[in-house]
C-alpha atoms as a PDB file:
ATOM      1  CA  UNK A   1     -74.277  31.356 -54.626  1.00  0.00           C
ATOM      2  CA  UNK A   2     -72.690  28.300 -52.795  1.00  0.00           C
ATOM      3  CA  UNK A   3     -75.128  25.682 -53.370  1.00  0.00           C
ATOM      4  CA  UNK A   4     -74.599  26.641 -57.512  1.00  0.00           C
ATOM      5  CA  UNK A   5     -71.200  26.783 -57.307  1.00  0.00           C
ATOM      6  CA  UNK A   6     -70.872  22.838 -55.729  1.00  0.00           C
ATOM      7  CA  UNK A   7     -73.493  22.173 -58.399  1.00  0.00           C
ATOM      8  CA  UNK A   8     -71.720  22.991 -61.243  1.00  0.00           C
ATOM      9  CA  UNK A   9     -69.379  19.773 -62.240  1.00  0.00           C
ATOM     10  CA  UNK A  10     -66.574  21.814 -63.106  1.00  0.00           C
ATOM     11  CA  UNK A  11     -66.435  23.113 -59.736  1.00  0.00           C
ATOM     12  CA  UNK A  12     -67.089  20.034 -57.897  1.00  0.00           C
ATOM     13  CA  UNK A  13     -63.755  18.922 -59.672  1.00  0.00           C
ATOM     14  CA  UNK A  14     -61.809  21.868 -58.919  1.00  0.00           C
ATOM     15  CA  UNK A  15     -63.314  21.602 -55.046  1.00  0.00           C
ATOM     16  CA  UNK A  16     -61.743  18.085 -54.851  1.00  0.00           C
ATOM     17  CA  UNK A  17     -58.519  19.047 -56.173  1.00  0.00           C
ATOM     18  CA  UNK A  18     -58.492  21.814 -53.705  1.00  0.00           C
ATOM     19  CA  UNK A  19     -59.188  19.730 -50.722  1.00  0.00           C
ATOM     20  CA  UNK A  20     -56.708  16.965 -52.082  1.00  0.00           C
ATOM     21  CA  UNK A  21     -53.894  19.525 -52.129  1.00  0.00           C
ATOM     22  CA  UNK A  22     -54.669  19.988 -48.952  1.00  0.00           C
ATOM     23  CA  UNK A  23     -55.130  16.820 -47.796  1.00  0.00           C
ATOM     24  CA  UNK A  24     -51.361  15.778 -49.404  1.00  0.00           C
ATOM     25  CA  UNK A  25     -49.886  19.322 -48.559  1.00  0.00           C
ATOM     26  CA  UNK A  26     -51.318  18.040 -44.194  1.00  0.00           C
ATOM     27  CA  UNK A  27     -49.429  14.620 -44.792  1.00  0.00           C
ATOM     28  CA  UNK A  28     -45.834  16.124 -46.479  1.00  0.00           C
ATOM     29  CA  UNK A  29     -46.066  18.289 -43.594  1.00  0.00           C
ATOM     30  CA  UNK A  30     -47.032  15.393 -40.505  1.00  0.00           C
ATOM     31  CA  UNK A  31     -43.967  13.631 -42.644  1.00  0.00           C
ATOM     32  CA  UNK A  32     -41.707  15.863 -42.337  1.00  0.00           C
ATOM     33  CA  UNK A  33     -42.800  16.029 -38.590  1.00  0.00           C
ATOM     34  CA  UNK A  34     -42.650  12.368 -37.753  1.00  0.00           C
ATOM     35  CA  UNK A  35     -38.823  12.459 -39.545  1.00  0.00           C
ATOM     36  CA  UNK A  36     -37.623  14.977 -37.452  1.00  0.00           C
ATOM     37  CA  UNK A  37     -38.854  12.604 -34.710  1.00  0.00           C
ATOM     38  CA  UNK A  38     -37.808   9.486 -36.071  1.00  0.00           C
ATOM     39  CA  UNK A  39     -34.276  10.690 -36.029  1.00  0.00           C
ATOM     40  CA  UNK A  40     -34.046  12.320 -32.320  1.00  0.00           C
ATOM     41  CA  UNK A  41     -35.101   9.212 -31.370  1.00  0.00           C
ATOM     42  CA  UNK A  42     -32.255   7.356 -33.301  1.00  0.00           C
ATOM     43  CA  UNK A  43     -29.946   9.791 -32.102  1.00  0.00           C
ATOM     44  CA  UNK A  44     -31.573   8.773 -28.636  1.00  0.00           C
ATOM     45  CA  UNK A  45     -30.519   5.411 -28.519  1.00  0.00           C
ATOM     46  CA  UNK A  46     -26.879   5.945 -30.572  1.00  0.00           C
ATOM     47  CA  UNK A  47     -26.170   8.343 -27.189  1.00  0.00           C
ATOM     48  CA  UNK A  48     -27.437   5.205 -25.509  1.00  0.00           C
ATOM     49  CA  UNK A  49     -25.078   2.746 -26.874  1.00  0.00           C
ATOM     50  CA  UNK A  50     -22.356   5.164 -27.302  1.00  0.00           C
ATOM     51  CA  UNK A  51     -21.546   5.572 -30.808  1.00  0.00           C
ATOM     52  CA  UNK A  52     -20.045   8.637 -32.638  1.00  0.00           C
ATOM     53  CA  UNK A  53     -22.181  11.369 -34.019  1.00  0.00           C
ATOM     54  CA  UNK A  54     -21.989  10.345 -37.636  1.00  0.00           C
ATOM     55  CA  UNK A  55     -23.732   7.265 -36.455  1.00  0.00           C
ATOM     56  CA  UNK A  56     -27.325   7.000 -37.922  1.00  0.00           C
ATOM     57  CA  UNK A  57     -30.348   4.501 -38.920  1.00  0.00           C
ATOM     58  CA  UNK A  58     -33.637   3.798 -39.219  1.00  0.00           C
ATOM     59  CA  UNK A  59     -36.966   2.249 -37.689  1.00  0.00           C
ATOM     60  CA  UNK A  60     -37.869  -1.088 -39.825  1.00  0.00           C
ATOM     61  CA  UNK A  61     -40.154  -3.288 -39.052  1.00  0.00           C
ATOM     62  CA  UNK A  62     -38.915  -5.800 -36.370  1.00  0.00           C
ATOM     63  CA  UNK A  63     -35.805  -7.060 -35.038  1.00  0.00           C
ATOM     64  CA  UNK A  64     -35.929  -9.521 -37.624  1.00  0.00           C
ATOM     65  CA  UNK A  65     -35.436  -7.454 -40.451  1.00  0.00           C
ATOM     66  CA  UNK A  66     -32.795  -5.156 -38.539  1.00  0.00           C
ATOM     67  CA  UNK A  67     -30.441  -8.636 -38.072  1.00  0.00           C
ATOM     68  CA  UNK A  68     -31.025  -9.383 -41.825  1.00  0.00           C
ATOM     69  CA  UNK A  69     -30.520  -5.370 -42.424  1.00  0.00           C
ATOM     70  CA  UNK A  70     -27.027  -5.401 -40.123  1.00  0.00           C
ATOM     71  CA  UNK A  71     -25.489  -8.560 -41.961  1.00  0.00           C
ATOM     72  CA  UNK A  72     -26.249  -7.863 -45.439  1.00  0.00           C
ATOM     73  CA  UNK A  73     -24.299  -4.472 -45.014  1.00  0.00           C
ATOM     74  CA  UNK A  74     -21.844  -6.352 -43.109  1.00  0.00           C
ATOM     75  CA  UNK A  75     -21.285  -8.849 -45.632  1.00  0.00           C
ATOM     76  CA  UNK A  76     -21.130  -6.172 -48.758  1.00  0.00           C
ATOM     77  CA  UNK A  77     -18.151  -4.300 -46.376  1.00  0.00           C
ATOM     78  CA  UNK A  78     -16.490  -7.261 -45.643  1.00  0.00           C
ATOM     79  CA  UNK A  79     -16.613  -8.524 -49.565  1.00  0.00           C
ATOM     80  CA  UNK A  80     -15.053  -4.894 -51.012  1.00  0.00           C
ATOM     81  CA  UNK A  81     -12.446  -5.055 -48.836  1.00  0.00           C
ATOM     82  CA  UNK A  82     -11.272  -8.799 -49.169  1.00  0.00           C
ATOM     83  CA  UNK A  83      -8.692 -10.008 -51.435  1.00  0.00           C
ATOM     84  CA  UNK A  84      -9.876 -10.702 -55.142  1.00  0.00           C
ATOM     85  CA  UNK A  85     -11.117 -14.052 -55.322  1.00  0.00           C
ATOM     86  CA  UNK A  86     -12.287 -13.983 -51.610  1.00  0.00           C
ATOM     87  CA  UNK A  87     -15.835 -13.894 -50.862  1.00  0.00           C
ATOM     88  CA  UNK A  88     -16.576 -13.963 -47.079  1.00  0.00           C
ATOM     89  CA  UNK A  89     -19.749 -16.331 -46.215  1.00  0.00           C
ATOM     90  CA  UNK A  90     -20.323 -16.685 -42.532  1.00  0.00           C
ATOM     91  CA  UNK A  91     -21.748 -15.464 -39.297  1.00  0.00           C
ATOM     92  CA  UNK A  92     -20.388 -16.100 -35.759  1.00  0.00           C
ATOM     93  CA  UNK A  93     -22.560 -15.710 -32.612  1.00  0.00           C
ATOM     94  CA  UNK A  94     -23.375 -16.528 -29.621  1.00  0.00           C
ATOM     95  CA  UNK A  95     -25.483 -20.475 -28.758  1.00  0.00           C
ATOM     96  CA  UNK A  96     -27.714 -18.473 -27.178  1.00  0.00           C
ATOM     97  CA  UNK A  97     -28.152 -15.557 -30.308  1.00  0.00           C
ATOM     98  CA  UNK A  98     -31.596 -15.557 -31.686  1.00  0.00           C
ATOM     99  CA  UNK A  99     -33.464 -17.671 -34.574  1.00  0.00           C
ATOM    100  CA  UNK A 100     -33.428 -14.450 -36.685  1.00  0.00           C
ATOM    101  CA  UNK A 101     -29.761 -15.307 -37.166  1.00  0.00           C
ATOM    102  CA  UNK A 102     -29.278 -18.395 -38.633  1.00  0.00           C
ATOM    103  CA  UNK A 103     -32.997 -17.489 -40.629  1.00  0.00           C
ATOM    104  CA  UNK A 104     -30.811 -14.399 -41.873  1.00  0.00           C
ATOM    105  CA  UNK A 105     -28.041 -16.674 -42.901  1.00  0.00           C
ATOM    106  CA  UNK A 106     -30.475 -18.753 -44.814  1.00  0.00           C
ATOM    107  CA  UNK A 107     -31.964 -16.417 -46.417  1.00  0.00           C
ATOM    108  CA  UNK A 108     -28.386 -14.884 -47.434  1.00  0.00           C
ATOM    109  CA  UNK A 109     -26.898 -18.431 -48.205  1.00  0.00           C
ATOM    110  CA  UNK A 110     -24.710 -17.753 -45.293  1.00  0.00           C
ATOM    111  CA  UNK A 111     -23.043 -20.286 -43.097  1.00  0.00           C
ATOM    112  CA  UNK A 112     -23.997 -19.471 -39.160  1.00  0.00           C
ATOM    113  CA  UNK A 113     -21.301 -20.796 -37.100  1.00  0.00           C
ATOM    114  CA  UNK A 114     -22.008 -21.301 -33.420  1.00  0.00           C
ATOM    115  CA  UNK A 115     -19.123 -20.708 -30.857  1.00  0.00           C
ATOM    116  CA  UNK A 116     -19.562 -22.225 -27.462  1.00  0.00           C
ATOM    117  CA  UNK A 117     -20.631 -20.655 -24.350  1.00  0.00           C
ATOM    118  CA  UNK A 118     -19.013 -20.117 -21.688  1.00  0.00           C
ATOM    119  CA  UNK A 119     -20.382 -21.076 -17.712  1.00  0.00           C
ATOM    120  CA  UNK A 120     -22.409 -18.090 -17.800  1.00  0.00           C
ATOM    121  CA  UNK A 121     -24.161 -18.871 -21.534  1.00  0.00           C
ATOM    122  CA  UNK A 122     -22.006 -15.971 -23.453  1.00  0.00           C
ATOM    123  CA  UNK A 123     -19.986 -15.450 -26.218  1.00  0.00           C
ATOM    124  CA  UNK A 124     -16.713 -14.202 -24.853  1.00  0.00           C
ATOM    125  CA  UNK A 125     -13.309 -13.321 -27.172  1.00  0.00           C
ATOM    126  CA  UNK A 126     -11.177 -16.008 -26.330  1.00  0.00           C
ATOM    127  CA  UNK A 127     -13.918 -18.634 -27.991  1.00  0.00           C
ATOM    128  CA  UNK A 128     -14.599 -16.323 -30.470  1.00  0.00           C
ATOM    129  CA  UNK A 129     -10.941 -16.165 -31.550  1.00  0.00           C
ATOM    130  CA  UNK A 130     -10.780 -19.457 -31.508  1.00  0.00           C
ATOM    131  CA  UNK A 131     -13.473 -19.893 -34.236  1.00  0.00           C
ATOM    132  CA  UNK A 132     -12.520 -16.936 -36.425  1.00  0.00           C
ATOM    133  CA  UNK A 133      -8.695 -17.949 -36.195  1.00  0.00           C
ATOM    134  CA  UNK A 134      -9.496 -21.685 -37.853  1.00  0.00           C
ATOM    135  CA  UNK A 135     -11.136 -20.119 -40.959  1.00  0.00           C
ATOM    136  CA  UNK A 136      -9.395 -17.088 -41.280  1.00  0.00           C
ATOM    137  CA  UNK A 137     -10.904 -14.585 -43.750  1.00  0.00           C
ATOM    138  CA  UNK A 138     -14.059 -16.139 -44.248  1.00  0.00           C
ATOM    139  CA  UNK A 139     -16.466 -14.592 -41.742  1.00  0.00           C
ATOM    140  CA  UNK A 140     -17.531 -11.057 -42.405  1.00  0.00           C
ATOM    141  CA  UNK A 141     -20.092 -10.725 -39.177  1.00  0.00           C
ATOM    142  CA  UNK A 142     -20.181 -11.557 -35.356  1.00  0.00           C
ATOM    143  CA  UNK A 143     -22.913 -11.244 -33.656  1.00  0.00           C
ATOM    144  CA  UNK A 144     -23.022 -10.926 -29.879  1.00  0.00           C
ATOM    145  CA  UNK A 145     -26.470 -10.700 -27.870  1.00  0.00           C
ATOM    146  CA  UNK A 146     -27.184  -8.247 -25.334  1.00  0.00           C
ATOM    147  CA  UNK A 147     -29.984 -10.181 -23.431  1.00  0.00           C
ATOM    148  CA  UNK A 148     -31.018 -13.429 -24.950  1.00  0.00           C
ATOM    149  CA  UNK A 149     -34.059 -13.836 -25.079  1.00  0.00           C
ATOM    150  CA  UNK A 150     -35.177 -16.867 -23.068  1.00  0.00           C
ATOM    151  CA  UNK A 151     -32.352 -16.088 -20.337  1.00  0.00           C
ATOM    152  CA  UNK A 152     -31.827 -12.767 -20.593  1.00  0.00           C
ATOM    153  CA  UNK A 153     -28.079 -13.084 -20.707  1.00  0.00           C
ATOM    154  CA  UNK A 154     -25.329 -10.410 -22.280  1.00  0.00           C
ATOM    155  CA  UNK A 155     -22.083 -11.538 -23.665  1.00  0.00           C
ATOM    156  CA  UNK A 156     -18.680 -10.255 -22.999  1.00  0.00           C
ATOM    157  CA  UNK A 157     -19.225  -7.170 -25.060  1.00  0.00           C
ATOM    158  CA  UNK A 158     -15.690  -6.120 -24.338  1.00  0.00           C
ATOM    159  CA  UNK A 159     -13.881  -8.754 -24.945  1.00  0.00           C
ATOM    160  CA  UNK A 160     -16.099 -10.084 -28.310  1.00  0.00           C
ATOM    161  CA  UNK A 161     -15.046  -6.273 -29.824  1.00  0.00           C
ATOM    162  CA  UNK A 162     -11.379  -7.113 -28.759  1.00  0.00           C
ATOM    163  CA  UNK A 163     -11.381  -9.725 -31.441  1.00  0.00           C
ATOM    164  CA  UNK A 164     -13.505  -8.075 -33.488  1.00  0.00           C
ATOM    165  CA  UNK A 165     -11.173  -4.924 -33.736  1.00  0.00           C
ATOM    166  CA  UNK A 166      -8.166  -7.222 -33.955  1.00  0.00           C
ATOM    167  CA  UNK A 167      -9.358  -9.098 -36.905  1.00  0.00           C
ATOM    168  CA  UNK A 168     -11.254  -6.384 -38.943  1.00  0.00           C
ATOM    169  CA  UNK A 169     -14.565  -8.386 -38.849  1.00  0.00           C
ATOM    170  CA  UNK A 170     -18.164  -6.484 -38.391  1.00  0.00           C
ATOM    171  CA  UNK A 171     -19.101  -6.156 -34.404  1.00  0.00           C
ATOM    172  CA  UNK A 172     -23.382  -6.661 -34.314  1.00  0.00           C
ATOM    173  CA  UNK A 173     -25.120  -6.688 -31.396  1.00  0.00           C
ATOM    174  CA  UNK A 174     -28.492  -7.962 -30.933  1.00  0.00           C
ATOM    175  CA  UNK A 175     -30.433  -5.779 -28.302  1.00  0.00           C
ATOM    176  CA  UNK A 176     -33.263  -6.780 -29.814  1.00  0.00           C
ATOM    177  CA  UNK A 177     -34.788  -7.782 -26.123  1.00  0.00           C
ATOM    178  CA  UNK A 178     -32.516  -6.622 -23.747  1.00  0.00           C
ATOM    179  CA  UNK A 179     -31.061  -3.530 -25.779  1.00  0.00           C
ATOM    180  CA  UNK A 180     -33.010  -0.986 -23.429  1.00  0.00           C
ATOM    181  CA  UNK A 181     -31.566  -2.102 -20.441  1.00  0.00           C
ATOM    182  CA  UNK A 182     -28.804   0.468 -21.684  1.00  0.00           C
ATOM    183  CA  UNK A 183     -31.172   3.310 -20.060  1.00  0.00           C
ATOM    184  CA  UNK A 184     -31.201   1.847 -17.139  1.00  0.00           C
ATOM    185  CA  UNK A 185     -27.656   3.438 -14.729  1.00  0.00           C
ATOM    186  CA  UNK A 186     -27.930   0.589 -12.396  1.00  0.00           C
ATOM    187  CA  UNK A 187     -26.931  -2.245 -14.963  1.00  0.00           C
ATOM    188  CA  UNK A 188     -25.132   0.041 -17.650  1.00  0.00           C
ATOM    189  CA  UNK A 189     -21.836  -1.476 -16.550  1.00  0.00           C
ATOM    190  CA  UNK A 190     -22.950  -5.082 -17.672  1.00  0.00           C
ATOM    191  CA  UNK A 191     -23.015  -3.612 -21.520  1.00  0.00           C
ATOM    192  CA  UNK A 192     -19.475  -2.541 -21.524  1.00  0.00           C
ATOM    193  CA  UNK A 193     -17.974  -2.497 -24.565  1.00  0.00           C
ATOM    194  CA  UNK A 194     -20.882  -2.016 -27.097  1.00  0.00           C
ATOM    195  CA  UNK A 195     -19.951   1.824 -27.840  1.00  0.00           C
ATOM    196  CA  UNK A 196     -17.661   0.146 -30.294  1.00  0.00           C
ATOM    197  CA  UNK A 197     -20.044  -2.312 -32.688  1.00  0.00           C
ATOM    198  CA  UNK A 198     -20.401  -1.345 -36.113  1.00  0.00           C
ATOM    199  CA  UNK A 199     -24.235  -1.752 -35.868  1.00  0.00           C
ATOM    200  CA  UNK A 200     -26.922  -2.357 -33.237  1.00  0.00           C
ATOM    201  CA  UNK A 201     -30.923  -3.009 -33.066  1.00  0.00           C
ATOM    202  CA  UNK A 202     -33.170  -2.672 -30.111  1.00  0.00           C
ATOM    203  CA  UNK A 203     -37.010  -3.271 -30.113  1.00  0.00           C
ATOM    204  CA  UNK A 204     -38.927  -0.287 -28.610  1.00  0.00           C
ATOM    205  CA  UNK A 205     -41.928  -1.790 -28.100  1.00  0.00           C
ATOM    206  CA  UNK A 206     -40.838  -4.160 -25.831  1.00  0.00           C
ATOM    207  CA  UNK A 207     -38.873  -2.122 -22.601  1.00  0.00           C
ATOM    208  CA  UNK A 208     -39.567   1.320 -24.406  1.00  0.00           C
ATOM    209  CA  UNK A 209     -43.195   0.562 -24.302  1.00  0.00           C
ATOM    210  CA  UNK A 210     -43.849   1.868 -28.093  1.00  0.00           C
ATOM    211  CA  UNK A 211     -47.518   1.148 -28.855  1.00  0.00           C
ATOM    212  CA  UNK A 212     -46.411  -0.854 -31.691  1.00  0.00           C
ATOM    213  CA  UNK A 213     -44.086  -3.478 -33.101  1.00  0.00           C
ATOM    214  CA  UNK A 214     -40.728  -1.873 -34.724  1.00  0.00           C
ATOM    215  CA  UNK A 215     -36.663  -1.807 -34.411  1.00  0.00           C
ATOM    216  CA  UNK A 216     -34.298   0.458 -34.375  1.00  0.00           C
ATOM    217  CA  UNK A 217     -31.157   0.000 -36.487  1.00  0.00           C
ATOM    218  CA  UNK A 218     -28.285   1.816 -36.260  1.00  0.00           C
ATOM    219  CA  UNK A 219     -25.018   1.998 -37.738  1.00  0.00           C
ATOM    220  CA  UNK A 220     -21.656   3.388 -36.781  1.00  0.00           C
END
């Protein structure tokens, strides 16, 4: 019966394999589940920020990781398409961008260049030009912050992918914090001209209330 069947140690062994087929069979199936979700909720935020449909990502693990993520894929673009013998090494952003930044730099052996503020504490395109016009060629990111973190402040988002364009130099954006304020109709107008960066992060679990820590990176 039964109880000789689960006695027998051949069949205890083919049991187990049984139930472990099972088991893995439940989890390819919850994956395949959870990636269907994963990327309607990408898609989510790219309709957010505005970028084309071809746009796409991924969760990682913080915002940290998404800056480091952004620039390092910045950096390889900007490097294939410079002249032979050019290698792009630095990073512009805001005063006010976030630690992650210049650790990202470090980490990449980068050189994070600061450009000044204007009266409101943002990065805005005529200081921006300014710094990428004295060392031309040899920055392959900028990174502008939609709310800082200490201040919540958003820079000229318009006017930083102005230069951006007119230069052919990566547009980030930081939204790390202040990214989900993009939901919000009331303030929408204040994040003008992000539809066009060439990548953007926001942390969900900090306005999107997800029950734990991760970022969403997305590319154009």
């Amino acid at each position: 019966g039964a109880r000789d069947f689960v006695q027998k140690p051949w069949d205890n062994e083919r049991l187990l394999t049984i139930l472990h087929t099972q088991v893995e069979l439940a989890r390819a199936l919850r994956r395949g589940q959870r990636l269907e979700a994963e990327n309607q909720a990408l898609r989510w935020v790219a309709d957010l920020v505005g970028l084309p449909e071809q746009a796409g990502g991924v969760f990682v693990p913080g915002g940290t990781i998404g800056n480091l993520s952004a620039l390092v894929a910045a950096r390889h673009r900007a490097r294939a398409q410079a002249p032979q013998g050019s290698r792009p090494n630095k990073v512009a952003a805001s005063e006010g961008a976030h630690s992650s930044i210049s650790s990202a730099c470090e980490v990449m052996d980068a050189e994070c260049i600061s450009v000044p503020a204007d009266d409101l504490g943002r990065l805005t395109g005529p200081a921006l030009a300014e710094v990428l016009d004295a060392h031309p060629g040899e920055f392959f990111a900028v990174v502008a912050t939609c709310g800082t973190t200490n201040f919540g402040i958003i820079d000229d988002l318009a006017s930083v992918a102005q230069v951006c364009r007119e230069r052919g130099v990566w547009f980030h954006v930081d939204g790390a914090y202040g990214g989900a304020g993009l939901a919000a109709p009331s303030i929408r107008d204040r994040y003008a001209g992000i539809e066009q960066c060439d990548s953007f992060i926001v942390d969900p679990h900090k306005w999107l209330f997800a029950p734990f820590d991760c970022c969403a990176l997305l590319y154009r």
